[in-house]
Protein backbone atom coordinates (compact mmCIF):
# COMPACT_ATOMS: atom_id res chain seq x y z
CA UNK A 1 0.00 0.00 0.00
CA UNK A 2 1.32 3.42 -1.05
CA UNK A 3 2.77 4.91 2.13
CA UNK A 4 3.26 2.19 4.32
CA UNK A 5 6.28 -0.28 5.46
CA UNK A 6 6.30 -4.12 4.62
CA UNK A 7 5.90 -4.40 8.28
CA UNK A 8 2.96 -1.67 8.21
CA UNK A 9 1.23 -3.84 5.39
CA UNK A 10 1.78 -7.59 7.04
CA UNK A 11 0.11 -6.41 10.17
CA UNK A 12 -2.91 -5.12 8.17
CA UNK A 13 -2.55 -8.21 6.63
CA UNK A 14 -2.17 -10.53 9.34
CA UNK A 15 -5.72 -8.81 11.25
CA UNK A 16 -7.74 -8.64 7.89
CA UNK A 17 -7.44 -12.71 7.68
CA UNK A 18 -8.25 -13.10 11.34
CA UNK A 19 -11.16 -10.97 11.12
CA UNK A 20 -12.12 -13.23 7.78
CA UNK A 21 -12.39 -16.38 9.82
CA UNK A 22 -13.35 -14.93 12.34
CA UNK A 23 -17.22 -14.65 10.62
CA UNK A 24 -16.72 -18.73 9.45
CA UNK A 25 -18.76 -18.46 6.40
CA UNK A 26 -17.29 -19.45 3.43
CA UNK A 27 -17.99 -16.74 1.04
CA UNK A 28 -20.64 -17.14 -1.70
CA UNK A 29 -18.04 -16.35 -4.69
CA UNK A 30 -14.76 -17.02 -3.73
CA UNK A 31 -13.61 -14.75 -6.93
CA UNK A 32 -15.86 -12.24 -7.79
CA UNK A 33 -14.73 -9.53 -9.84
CA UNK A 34 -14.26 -6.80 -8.05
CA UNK A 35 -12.26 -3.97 -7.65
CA UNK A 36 -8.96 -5.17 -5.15
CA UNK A 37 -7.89 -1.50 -3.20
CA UNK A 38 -4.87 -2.76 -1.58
CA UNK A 39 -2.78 -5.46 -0.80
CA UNK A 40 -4.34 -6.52 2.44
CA UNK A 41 -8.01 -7.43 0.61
CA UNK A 42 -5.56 -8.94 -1.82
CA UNK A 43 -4.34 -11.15 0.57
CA UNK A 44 -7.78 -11.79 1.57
CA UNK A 45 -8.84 -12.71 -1.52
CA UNK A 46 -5.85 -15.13 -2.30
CA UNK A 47 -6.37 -17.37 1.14
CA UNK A 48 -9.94 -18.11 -0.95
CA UNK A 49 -9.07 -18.37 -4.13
CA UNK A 50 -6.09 -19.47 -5.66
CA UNK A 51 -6.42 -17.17 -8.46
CA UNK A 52 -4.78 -14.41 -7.01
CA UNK A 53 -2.31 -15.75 -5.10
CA UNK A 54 0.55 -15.65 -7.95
CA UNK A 55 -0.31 -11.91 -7.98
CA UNK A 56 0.71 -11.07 -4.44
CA UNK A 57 4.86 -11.27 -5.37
CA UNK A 58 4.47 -8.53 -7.75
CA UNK A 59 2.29 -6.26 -6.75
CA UNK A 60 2.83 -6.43 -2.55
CA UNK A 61 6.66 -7.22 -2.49
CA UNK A 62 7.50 -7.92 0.42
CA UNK A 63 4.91 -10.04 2.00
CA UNK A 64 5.57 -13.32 3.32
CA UNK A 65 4.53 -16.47 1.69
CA UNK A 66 4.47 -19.79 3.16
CA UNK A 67 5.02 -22.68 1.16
CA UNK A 68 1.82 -23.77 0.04
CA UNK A 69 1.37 -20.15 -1.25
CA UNK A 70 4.49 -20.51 -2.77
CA UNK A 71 3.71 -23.63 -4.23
CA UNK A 72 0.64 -22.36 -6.23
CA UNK A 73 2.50 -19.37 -7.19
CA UNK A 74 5.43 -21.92 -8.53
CA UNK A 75 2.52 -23.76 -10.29
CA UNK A 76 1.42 -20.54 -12.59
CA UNK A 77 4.67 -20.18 -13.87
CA UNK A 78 4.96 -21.01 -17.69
CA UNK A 79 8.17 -20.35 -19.48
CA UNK A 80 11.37 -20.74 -18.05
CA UNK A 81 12.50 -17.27 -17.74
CA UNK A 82 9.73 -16.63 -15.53
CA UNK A 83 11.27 -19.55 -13.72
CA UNK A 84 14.60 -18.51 -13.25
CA UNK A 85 12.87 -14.88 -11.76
CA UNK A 86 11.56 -17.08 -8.80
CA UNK A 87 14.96 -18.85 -7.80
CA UNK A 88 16.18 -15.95 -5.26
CA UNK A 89 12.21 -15.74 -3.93
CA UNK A 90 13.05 -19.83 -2.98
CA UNK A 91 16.10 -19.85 -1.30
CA UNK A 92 13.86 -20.55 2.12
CA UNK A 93 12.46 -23.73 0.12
CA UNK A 94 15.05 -25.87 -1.19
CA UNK A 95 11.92 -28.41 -2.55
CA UNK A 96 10.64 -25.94 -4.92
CA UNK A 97 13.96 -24.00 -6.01
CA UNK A 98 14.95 -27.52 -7.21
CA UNK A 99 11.75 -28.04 -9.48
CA UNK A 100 12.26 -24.37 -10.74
CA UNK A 101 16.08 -24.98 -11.56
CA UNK A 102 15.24 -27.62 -13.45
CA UNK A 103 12.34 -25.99 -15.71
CA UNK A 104 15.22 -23.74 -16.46
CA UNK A 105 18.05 -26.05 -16.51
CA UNK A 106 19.85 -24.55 -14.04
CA UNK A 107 23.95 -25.36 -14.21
CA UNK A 108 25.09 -27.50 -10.62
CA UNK A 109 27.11 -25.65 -8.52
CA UNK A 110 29.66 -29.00 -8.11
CA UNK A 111 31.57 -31.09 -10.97
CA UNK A 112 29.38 -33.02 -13.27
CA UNK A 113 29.86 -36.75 -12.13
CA UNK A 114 31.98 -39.60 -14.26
CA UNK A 115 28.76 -41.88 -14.68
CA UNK A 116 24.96 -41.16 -14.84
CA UNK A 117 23.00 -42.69 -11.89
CA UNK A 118 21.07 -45.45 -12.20
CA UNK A 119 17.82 -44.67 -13.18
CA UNK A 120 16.06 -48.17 -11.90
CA UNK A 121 17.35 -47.59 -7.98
CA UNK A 122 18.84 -44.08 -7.40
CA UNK A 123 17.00 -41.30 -5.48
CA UNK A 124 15.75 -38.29 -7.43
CA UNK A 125 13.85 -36.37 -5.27
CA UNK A 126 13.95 -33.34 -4.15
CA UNK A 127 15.61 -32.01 -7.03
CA UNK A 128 19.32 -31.26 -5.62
CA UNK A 129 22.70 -30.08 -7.15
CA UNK A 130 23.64 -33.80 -7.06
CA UNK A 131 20.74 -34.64 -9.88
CA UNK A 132 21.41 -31.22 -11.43
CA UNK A 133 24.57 -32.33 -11.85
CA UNK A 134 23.48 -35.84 -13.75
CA UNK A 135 20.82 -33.87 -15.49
CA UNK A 136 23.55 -31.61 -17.53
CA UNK A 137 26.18 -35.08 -18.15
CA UNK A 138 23.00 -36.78 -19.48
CA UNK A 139 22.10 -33.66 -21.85
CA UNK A 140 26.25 -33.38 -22.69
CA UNK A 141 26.29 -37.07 -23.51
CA UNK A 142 22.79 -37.25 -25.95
CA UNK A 143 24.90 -34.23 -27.55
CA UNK A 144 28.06 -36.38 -29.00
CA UNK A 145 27.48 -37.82 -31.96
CA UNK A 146 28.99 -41.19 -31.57
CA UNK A 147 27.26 -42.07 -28.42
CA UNK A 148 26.95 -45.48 -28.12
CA UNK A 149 23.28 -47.11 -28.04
CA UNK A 150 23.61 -47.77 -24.27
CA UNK A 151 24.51 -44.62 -23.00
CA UNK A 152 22.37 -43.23 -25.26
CA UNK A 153 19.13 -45.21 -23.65
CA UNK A 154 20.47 -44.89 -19.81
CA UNK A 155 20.75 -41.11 -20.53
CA UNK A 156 16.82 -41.16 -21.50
CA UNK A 157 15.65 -43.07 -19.32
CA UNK A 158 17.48 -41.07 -16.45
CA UNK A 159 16.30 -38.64 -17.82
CA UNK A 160 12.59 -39.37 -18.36
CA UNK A 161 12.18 -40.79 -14.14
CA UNK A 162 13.79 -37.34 -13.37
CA UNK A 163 11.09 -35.17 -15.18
CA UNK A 164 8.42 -37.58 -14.17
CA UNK A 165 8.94 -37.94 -10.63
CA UNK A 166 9.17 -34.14 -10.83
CA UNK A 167 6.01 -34.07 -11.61
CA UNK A 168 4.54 -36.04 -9.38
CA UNK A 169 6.11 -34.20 -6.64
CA UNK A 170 3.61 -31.38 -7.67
CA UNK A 171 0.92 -33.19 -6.11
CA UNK A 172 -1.37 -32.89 -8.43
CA UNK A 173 -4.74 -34.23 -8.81
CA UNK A 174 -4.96 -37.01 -11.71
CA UNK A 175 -7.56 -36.12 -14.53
CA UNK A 176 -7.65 -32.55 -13.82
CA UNK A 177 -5.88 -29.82 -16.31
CA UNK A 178 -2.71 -29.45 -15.52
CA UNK A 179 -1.25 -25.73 -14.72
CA UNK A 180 1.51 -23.54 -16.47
CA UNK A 181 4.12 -25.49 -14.65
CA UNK A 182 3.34 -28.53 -14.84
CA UNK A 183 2.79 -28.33 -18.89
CA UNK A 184 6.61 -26.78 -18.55
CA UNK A 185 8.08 -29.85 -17.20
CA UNK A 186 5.35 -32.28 -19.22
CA UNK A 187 7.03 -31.60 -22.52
CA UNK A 188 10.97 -32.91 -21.63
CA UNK A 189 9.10 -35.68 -19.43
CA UNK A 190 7.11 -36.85 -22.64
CA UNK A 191 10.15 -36.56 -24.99
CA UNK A 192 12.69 -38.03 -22.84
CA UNK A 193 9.78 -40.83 -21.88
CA UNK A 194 8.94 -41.79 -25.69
CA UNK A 195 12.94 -41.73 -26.78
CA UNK A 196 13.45 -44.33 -23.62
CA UNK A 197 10.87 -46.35 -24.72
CA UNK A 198 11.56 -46.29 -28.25
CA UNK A 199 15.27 -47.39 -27.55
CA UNK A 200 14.82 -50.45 -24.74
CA UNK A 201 12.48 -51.71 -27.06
CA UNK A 202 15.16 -51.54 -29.96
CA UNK A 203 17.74 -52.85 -27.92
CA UNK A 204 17.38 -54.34 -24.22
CA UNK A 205 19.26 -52.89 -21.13
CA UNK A 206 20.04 -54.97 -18.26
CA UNK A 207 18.21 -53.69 -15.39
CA UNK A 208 15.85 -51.36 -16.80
CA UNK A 209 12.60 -53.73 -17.65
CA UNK A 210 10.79 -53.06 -14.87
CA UNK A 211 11.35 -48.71 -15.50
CA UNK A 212 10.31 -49.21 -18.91
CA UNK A 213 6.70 -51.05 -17.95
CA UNK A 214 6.60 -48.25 -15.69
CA UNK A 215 7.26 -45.36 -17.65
CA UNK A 216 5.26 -46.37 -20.73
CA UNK A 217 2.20 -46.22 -18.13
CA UNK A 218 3.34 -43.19 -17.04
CA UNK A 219 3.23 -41.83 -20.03
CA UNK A 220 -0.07 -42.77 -20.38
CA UNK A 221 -1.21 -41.31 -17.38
CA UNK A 222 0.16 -38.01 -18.28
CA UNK A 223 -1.23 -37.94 -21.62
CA UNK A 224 -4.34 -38.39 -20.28
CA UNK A 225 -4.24 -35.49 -17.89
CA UNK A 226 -2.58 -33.54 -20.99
CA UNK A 227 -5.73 -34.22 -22.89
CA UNK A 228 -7.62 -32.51 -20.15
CA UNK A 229 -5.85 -29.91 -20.49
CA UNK A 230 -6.01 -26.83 -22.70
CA UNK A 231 -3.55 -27.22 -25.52
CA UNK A 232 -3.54 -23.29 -26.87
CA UNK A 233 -0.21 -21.61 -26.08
CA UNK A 234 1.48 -24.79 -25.46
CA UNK A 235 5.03 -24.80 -25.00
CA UNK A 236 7.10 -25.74 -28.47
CA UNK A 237 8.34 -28.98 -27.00
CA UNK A 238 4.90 -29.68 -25.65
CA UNK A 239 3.10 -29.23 -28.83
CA UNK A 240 4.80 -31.68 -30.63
CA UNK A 241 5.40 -34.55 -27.93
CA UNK A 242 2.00 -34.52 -27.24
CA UNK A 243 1.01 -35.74 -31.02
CA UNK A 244 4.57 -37.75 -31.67
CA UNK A 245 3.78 -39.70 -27.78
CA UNK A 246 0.31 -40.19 -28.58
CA UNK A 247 1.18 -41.88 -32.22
CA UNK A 248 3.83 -44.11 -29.98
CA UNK A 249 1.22 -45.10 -27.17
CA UNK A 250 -1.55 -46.23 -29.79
CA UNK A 251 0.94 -48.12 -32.18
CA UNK A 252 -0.25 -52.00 -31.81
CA UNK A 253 3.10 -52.75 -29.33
CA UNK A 254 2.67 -49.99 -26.44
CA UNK A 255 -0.80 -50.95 -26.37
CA UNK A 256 -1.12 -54.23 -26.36
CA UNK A 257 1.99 -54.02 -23.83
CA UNK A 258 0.29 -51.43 -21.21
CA UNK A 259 -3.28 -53.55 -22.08
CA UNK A 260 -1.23 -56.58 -20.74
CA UNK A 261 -0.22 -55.19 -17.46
CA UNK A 262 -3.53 -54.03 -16.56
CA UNK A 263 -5.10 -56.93 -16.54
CA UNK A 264 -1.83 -58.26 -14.65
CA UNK A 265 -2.10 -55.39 -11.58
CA UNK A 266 -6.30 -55.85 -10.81
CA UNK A 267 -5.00 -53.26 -7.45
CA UNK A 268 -4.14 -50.73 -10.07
CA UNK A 269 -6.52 -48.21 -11.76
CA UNK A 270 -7.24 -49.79 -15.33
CA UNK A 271 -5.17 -47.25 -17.90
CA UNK A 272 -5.53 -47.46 -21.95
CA UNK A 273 -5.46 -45.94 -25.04
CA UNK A 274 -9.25 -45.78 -25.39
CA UNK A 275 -9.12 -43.06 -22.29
CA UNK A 276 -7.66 -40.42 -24.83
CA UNK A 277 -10.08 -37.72 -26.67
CA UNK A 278 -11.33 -39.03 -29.51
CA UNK A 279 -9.77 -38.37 -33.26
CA UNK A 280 -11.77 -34.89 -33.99
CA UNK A 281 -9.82 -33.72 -31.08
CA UNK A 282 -6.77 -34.62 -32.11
CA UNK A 283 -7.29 -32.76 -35.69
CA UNK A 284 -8.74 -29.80 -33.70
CA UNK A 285 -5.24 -29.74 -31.47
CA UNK A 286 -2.91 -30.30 -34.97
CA UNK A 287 -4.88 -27.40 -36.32
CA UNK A 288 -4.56 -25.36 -33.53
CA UNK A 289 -1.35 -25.97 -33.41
CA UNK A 290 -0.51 -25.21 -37.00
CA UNK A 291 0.69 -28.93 -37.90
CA UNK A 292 -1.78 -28.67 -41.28
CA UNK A 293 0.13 -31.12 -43.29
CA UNK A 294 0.33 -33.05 -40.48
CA UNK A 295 -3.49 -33.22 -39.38
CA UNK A 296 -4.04 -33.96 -43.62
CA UNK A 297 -1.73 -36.78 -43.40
CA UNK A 298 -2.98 -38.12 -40.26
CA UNK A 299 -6.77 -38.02 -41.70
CA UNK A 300 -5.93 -40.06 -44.71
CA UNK A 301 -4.32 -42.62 -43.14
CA UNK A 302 -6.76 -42.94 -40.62
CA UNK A 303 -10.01 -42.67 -43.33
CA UNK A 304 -8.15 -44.83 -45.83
CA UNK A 305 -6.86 -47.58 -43.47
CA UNK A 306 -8.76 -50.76 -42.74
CA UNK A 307 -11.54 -50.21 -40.64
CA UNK A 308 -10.94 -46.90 -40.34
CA UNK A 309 -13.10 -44.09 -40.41
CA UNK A 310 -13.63 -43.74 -44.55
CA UNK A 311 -12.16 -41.12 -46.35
CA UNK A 312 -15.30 -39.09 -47.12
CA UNK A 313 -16.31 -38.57 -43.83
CA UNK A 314 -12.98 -37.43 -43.05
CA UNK A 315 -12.64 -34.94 -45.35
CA UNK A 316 -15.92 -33.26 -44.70
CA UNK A 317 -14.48 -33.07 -41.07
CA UNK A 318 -11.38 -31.71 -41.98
CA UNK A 319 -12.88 -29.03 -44.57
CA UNK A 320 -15.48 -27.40 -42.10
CA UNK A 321 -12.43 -27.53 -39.78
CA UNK A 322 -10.31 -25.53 -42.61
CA UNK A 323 -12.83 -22.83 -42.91
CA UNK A 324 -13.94 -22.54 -39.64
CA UNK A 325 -9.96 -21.09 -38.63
CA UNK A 326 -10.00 -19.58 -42.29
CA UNK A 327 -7.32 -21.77 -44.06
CA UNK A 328 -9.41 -21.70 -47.08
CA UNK A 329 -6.21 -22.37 -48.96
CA UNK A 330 -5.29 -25.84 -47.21
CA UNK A 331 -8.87 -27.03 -49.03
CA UNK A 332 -7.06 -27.45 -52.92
CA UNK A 333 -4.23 -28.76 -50.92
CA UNK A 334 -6.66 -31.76 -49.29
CA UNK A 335 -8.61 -32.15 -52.39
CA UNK A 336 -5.86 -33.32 -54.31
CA UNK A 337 -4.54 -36.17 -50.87
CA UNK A 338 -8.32 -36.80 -51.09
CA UNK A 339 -7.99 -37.67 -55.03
CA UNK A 340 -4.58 -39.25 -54.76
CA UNK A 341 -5.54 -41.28 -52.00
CA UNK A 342 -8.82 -42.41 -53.37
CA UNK A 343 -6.81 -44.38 -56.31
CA UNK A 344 -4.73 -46.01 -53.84
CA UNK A 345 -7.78 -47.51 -51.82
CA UNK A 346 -10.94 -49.71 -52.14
CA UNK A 347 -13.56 -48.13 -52.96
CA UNK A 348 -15.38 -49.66 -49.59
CA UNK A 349 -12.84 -47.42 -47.73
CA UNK A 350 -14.19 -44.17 -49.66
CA UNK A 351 -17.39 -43.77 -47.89
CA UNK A 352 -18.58 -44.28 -44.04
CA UNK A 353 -17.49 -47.67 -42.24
CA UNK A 354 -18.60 -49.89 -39.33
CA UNK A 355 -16.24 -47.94 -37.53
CA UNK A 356 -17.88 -44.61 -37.06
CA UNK A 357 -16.36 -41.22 -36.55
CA UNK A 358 -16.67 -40.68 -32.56
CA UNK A 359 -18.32 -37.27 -31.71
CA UNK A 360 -16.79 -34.88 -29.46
CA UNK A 361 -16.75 -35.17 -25.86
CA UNK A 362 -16.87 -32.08 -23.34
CA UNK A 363 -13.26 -31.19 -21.96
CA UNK A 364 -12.10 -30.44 -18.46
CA UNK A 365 -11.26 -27.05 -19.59
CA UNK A 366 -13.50 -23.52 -20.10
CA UNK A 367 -13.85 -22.67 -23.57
CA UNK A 368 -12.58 -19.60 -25.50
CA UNK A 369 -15.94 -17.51 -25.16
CA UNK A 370 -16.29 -18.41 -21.31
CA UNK A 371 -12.01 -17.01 -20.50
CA UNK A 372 -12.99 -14.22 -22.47
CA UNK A 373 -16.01 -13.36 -20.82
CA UNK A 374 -13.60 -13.73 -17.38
CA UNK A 375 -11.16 -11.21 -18.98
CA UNK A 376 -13.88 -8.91 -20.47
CA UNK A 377 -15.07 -9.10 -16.82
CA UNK A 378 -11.58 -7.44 -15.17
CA UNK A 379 -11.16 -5.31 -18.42
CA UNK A 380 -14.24 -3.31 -17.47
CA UNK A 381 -12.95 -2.76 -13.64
CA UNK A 382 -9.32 -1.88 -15.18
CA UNK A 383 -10.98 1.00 -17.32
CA UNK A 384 -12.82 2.39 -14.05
CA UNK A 385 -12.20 4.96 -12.14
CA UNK A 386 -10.74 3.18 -8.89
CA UNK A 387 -7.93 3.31 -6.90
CA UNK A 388 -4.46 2.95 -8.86
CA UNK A 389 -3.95 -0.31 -7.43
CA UNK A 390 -7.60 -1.73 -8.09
CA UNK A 391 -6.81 -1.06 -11.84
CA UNK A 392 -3.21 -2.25 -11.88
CA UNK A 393 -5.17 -5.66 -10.19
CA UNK A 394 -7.32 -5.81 -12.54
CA UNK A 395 -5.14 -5.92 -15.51
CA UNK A 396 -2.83 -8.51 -14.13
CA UNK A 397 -6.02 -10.34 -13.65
CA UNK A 398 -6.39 -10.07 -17.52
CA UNK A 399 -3.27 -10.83 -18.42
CA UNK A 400 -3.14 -14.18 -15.99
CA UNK A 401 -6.37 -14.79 -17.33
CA UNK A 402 -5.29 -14.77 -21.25
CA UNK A 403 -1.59 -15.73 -21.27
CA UNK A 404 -1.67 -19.28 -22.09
CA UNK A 405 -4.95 -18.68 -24.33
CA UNK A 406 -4.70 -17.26 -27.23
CA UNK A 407 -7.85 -18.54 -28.83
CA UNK A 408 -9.62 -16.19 -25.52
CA UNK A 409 -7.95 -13.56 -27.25
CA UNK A 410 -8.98 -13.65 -30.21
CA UNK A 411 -12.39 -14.31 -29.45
CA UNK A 412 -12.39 -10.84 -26.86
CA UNK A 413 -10.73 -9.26 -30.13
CA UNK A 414 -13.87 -9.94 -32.14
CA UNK A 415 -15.92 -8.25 -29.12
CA UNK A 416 -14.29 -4.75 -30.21
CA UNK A 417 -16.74 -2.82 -27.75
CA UNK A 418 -15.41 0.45 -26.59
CA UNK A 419 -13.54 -1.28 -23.25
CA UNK A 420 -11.96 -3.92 -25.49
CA UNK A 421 -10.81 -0.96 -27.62
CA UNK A 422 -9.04 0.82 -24.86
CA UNK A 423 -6.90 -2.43 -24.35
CA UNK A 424 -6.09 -3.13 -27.71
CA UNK A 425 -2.39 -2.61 -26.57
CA UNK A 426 -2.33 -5.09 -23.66
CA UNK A 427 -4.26 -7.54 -26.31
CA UNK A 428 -2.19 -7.76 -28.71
CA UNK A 429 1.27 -7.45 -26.68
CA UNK A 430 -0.16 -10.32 -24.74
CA UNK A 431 -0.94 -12.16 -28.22
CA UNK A 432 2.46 -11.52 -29.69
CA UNK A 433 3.67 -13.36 -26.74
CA UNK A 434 2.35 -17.28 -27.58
CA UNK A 435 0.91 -16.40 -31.03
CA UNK A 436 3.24 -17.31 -34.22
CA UNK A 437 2.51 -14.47 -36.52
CA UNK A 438 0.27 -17.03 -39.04
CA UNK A 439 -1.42 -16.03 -41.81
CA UNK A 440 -4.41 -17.78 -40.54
CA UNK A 441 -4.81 -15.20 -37.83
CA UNK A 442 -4.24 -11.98 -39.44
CA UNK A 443 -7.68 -10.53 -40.18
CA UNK A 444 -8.35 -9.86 -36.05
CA UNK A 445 -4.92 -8.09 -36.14
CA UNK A 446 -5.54 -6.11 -39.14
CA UNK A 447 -8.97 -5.16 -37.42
CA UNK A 448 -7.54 -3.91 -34.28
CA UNK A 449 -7.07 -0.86 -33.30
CA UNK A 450 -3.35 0.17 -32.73
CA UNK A 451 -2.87 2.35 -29.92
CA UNK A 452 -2.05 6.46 -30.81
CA UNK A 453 1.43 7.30 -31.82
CA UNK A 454 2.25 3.88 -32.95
CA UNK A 455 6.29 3.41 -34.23
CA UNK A 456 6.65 3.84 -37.99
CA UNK A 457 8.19 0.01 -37.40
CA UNK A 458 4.49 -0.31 -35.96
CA UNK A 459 3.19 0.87 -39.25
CA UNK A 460 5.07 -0.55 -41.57
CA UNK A 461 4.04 -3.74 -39.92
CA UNK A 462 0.24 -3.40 -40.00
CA UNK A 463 0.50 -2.10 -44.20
CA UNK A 464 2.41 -5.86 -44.56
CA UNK A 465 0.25 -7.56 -42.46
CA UNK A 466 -3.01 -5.56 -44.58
CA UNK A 467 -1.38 -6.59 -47.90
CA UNK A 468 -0.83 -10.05 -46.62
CA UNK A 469 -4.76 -10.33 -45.89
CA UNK A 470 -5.41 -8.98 -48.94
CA UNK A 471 -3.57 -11.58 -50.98
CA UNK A 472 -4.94 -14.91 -48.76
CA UNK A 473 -8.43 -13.44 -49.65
CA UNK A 474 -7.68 -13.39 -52.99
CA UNK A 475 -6.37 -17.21 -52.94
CA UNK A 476 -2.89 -15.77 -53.96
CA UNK A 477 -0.98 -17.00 -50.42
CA UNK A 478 2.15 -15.20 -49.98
CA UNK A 479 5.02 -17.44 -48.57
């Protein structure tokens, strides 16, 4: 609060919680949105709701955070050079400054060791400058060139239990969408998992059967969670182990492998392939995602393999998908995979088989109109007329809100009323930040409004990205 101490501000802290539970009603809205006029209803707010709680480090420095605060603060962190901000903030908590070193790959402070640990017996939690230190010899050993097969699969697989067992040191609930965090650490746990796997099976290790039954269930088990999980603004790595671990998992081995064990372990919860979304949502994420030639080559083979989906019911799928995210120019593009894979096949295969297209399911996740109607919510108290810190509040509410969703942004974009319009610069800044500049999504940027006394860098920018939405409606797709 302007004016006062840290010590002024914990005390005002400190009585506003007691006098909260002092009343012992829960509250009827744990997060309403409201206007927040200083850091001690803050505070307030955050022992409610965890929504606000990864707000409280930068706008009341100062305050003291115990580690289950810290914890869910840890959790929204998404990148990892927001990571590597927190590492000072955790020197108290050894636990979580050793999860955040390794989102960010953090060098050891001692010499790397002459020989990996053992991945099937060694200890590798809490994350510690000892496994820091066989974390960097495993990623300088997958880095030579002529490393032997051996080395090659211990280094995975040490690898893979590291990032895993990470994870599950989160303590989070299976099923549910996973948080910024977690999706940070998901991707190396996934890629290092899946290379593991791939190897052992290629060539056996002594020792290491019983981690690779384990970790091709693990896998499973994240994937699942993944697939509750919102997949816009996904980190890089993330984005593509997700499809390239999925394509592993329901290949005829892993599956008939992991259903093997299940009906082995009756004490176990029952884990397969048939738990993942269905195949529209894996186009919808490959689109999303901007792996086009990728969801087209994944449709054919599906629609054109037997008893698979048929080929024309695949390709009206995939064409209302094209022109509902306007990549009118992908449809020439599948009519001609269409053609040319319609000579290759039976005609039985052309139209609709036993095996029927599965519909959607509902997700775990809110959908693009509902986040937006969250952020359109704090927008409104950010252009009030409150206190400085009510509106500063509010805006980090947006921007935690939208970060890790840019499909909510573009969707609030299309809202253009007169608050939306006053924000246009927060938008699109937050945009820029997880969006890849795609043709696809240039009309909502060339419809913005850019805020007064714009660059000439700024302008140059929006008469290239006007021309460049000029020429895809005209079918003439610059490169």
């Amino acid at each position: 609060m302007p004016g006062s101490t840290p010590g002024q501000v914990q005390t005002q802290i400190d009585a506003a919680i007691e006098s909260d539970g002092a009343s012992g009603e829960p509250a009827a809205d744990a997060d309403p949105v409201e206007p927040v006029p200083d850091c001690a209803a803050l505070h307030q707010r955050a022992a409610r709701s965890g929504a606000d709680v990864g707000l409280l480090p930068v706008l009341c420095p100062g305050i003291r955070l115990d580690h289950s605060q810290l914890r869910r603060v840890l959790l929204e962190v998404g990148s990892a050079a927001e990571a590597a901000t927190m590492v000072a903030a955790l020197d108290r908590d050894a636990e979580l400054q050793g999860l955040v070193r390794l989102a960010m790959l953090d060098h050891a402070s001692q010499p790397l060791p002459a020989e990996l640990l053992d991945p099937a017996t060694a200890l590798l939690t809490p994350i510690d400058d000892r496994i820091l230190a066989s974390v960097e010899l495993a990623h300088a050993l997958l880095r030579e060139p002529e490393l032997d097969e051996l080395r090659r699969t211990q280094a995975h697989a040490l690898l893979a239990r590291i990032y895993l067992q990470a994870l599950a040191s989160l303590g989070l609930r299976a099923g549910r969408p996973l948080p910024p965090f977690a999706r940070l650490l998901a991707g190396p746990a996934l890629f290092h998992g899946r290379s593991f796997c791939r190897f052992y099976w290629q060539r056996r290790v002594a020792g290491l059967e019983r981690t690779f039954a384990d970790t091709e269930l693990e896998l499973l088990a994240l994937l699942i969670d993944l697939e509750n999980t919102p997949h816009a603004g996904d980190p890089a790595l993330l984005a593509v182990e997700r499809q390239r671990t999925r394509a592993y998992l329901e290949s005829s081995g892993p599956t008939g492998r992991i259903a093997a064990r299940a009906r082995q372990r009756s004490d176990a919860p029952v884990l397969g392939t048939d738990l993942l979304l269905p195949f529209v949502h894996e186009l919808d994420r490959l689109f999303d995602h901007g792996f086009i030639d990728l969801a087209l080559d994944r449709a054919m083979q599906r629609g054109s393999a037997t008893g698979g989906y048929g080929l024309d019911p695949l390709a009206a799928v995939v064409t209302e998908d094209l022109r509902e995210r306007d990549l009118r120019e992908y449809e020439r593009r599948l009519a001609r995979r269409v053609e040319r894979a319609r000579r290759t096949t039976p005609s039985s295969r052309h139209v609709a088989s036993s095996h029927a297209l599965e519909p959607e399911l509902p997700v775990e996740w809110p959908n693009p109109a509902r986040v937006a109607e969250e952020a359109h919510a704090w927008l409104k108290v950010a252009h009030g007329r409150g206190p400085d810190f009510a509106r500063s509040h509010a805006r980090a509410r947006v921007v935690r809100t939208l970060r890790w969703r840019p499909d909510a942004i573009h969707e609030l974009l299309d809202a253009n009323d007169d608050v939306v319009r006053a924000h246009h610069d927060l938008l699109f800044a937050l945009l820029d930040a997880v969006d890849d500049g795609a043709l696809a999504r240039l009309r909502p940027r060339v419809a913005g409004q850019w805020p007064p006394g714009s660059s000439q860098t700024s302008r140059d920018t929006r008469t290239r990205q006007r021309f460049a939405l000029a020429t895809r409606d005209a079918l003439l797709h610059p490169r």
